[in-house]
Protein backbone atom coordinates (compact mmCIF):
# COMPACT_ATOMS: atom_id res chain seq x y z
CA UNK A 1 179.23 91.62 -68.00
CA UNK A 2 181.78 90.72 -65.12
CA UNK A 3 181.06 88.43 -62.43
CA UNK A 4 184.13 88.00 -59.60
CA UNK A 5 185.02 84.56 -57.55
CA UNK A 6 187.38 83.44 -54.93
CA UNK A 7 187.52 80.23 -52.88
CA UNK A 8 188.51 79.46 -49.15
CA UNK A 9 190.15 76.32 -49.18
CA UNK A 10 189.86 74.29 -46.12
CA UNK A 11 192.77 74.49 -44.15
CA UNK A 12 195.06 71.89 -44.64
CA UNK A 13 194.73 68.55 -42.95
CA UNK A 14 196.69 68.24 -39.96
CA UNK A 15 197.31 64.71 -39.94
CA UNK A 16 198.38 64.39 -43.88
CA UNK A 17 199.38 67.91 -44.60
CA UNK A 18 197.40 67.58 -47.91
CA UNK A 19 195.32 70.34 -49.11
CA UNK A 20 191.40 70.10 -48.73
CA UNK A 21 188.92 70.68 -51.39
CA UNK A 22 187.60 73.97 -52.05
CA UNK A 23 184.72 74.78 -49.12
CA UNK A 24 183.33 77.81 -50.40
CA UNK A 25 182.61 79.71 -53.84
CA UNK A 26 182.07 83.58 -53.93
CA UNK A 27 180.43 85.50 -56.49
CA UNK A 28 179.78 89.15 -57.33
CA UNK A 29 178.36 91.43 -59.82
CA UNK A 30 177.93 94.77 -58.64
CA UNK A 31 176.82 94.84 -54.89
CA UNK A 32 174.92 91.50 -54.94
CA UNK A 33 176.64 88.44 -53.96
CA UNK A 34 176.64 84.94 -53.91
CA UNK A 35 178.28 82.29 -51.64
CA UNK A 36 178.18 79.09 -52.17
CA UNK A 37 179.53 76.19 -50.24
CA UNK A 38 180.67 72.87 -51.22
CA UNK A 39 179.91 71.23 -47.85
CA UNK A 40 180.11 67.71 -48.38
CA UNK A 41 179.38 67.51 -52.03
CA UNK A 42 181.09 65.55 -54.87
CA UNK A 43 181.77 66.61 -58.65
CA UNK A 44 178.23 64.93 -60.17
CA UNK A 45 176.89 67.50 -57.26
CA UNK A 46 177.61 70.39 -58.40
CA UNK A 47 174.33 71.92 -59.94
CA UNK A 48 174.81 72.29 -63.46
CA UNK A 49 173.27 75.87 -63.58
CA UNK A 50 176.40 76.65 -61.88
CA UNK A 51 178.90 74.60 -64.14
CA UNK A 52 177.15 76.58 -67.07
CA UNK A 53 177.46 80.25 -65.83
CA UNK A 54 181.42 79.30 -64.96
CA UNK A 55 181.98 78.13 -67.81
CA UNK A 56 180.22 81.16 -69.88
CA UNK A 57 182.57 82.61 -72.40
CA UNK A 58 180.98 86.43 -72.06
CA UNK A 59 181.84 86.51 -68.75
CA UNK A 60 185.73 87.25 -67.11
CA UNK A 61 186.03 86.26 -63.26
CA UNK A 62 188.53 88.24 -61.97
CA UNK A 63 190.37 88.24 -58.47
CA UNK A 64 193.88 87.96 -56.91
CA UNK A 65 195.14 84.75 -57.25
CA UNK A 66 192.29 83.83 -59.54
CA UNK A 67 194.35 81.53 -62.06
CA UNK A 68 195.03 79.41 -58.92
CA UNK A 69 191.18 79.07 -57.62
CA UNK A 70 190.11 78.37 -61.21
CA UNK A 71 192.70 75.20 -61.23
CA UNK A 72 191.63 74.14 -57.59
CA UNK A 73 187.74 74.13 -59.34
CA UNK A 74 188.82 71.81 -62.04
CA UNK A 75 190.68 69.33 -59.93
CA UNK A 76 188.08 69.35 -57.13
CA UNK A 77 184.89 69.91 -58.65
CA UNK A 78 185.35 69.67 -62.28
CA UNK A 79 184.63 73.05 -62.63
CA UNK A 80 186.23 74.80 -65.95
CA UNK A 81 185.96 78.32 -65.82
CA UNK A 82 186.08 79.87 -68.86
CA UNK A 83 187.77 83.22 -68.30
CA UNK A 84 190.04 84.76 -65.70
CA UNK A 85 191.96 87.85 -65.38
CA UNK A 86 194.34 88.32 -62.33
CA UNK A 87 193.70 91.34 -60.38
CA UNK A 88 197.74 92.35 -59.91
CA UNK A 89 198.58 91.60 -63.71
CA UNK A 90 195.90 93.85 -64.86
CA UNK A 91 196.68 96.83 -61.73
CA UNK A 92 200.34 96.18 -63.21
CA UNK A 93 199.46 96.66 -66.90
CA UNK A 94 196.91 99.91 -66.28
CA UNK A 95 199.79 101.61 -63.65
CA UNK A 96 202.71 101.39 -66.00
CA UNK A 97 204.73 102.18 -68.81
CA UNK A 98 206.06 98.88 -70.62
CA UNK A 99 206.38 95.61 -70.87
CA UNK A 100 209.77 95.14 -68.73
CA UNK A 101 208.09 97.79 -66.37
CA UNK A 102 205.16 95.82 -65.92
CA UNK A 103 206.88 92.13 -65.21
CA UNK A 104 208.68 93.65 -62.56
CA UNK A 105 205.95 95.98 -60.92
CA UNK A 106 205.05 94.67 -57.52
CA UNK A 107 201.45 94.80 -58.21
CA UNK A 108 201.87 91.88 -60.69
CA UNK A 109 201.59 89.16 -58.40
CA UNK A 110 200.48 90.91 -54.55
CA UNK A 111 197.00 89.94 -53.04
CA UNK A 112 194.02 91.86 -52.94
CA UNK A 113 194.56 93.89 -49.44
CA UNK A 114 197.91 95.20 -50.76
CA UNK A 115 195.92 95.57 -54.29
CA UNK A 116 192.90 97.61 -52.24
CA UNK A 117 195.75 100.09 -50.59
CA UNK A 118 197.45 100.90 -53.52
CA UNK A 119 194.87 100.90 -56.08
CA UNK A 120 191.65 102.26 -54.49
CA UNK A 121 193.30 104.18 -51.45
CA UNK A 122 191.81 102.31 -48.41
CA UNK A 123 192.55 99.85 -45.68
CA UNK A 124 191.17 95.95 -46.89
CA UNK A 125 189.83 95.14 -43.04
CA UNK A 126 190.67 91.45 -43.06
CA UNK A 127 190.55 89.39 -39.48
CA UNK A 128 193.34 86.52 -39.56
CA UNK A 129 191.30 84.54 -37.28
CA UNK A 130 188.40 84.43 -39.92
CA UNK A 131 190.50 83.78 -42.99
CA UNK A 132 192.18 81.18 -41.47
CA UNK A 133 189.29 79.94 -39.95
CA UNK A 134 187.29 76.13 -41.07
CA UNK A 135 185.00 76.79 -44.37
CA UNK A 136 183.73 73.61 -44.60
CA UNK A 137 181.89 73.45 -41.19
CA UNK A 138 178.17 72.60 -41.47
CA UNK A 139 177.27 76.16 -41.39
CA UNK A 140 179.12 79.21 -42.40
CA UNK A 141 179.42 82.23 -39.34
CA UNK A 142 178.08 85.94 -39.96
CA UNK A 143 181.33 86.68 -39.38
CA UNK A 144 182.68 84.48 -42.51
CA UNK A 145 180.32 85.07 -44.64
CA UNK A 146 180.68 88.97 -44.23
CA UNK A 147 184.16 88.24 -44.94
CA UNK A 148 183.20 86.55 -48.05
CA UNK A 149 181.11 89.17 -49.22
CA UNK A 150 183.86 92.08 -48.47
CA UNK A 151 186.42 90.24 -50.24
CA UNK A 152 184.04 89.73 -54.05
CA UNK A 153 182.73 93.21 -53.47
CA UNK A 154 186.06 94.56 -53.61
CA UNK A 155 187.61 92.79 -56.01
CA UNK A 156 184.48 93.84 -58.37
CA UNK A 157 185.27 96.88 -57.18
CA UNK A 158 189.22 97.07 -58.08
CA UNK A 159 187.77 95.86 -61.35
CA UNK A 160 185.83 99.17 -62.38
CA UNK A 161 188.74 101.34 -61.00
CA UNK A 162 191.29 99.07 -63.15
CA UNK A 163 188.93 99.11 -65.96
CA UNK A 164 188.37 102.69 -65.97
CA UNK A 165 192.31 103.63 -66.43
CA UNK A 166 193.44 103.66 -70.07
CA UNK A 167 197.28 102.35 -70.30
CA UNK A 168 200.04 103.72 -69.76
CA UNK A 169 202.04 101.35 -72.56
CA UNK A 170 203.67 103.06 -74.95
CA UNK A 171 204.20 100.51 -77.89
């Protein structure tokens, strides 16, 4: 079994420049999803169902820029997720032919819109204004929370393509 997460970080503070907690948690398997926001609660708040499923070893959470949401779990939440796998390492890996080839492919480190163009073949329809928009208000807009849905159900997505390819590595 896979299950997918990203976060939304609230935007930065304008007054200290320092980053904000993590606002809002998204999960996916298959076409059902999960959001779950933060909104004003501490580490010992964190229901422990949730701690427990993160924190399963059977299950990989993939996403672009995963590695990086996982850490911002642990130091705001406490949250240790167990496994991750980076969309654009593993899109690198399937789509090429070695090791040096890999480390250099530009797929390696892009985000998921440039991931959903050149892996599944279609236009990621992402509005500026809503990823760049506050998370940690009281209650989440359609608007974001269709965004949060779009972005889990394609990464689970890229995740079945990837998946499906057998590598190109010739040893």
């Amino acid at each position: 079994m896979s299950a997918f997460f990203m976060d939304h970080t609230r935007p930065k503070d304008n007054k200290t420049g320092a980053r904000r907690k993590v606002a809002v948690l998204q999960l996916c398997v298959d076409n059902r999803c999960l959001i779950f926001q933060f909104l004003g609660r501490e580490r010992d708040q964190v229901p422990e169902s949730l701690k427990n499923f993160l924190g399963d070893n059977d299950l990989i959470f993939v996403g672009a820029g995963i590695e990086a949401d996982a850490y911002k779990l642990m130091v705001d939440y406490g949250l240790k997720v167990a496994r991750v796998e980076e969309l654009g390492s593993l899109a690198a890996f399937k789509r090429t032919n070695t090791f040096v080839d890999y480390r250099k492919s530009p797929l390696y480190r892009t985000g998921l819109k440039n991931l959903v163009m050149d892996v599944l073949k279609q236009d990621l329809p992402k509005s500026r204004y809503e990823q760049s928009s506050d998370w940690g208000r009281s209650l989440l807009s359609n608007k974001q929370i269709e965004y949060a849905c779009l972005d889990v159900v394609v990464s689970f997505k890229l995740d079945v393509e990837l998946m499906s390819l057998n590598p190109k590595h010739t040893y």
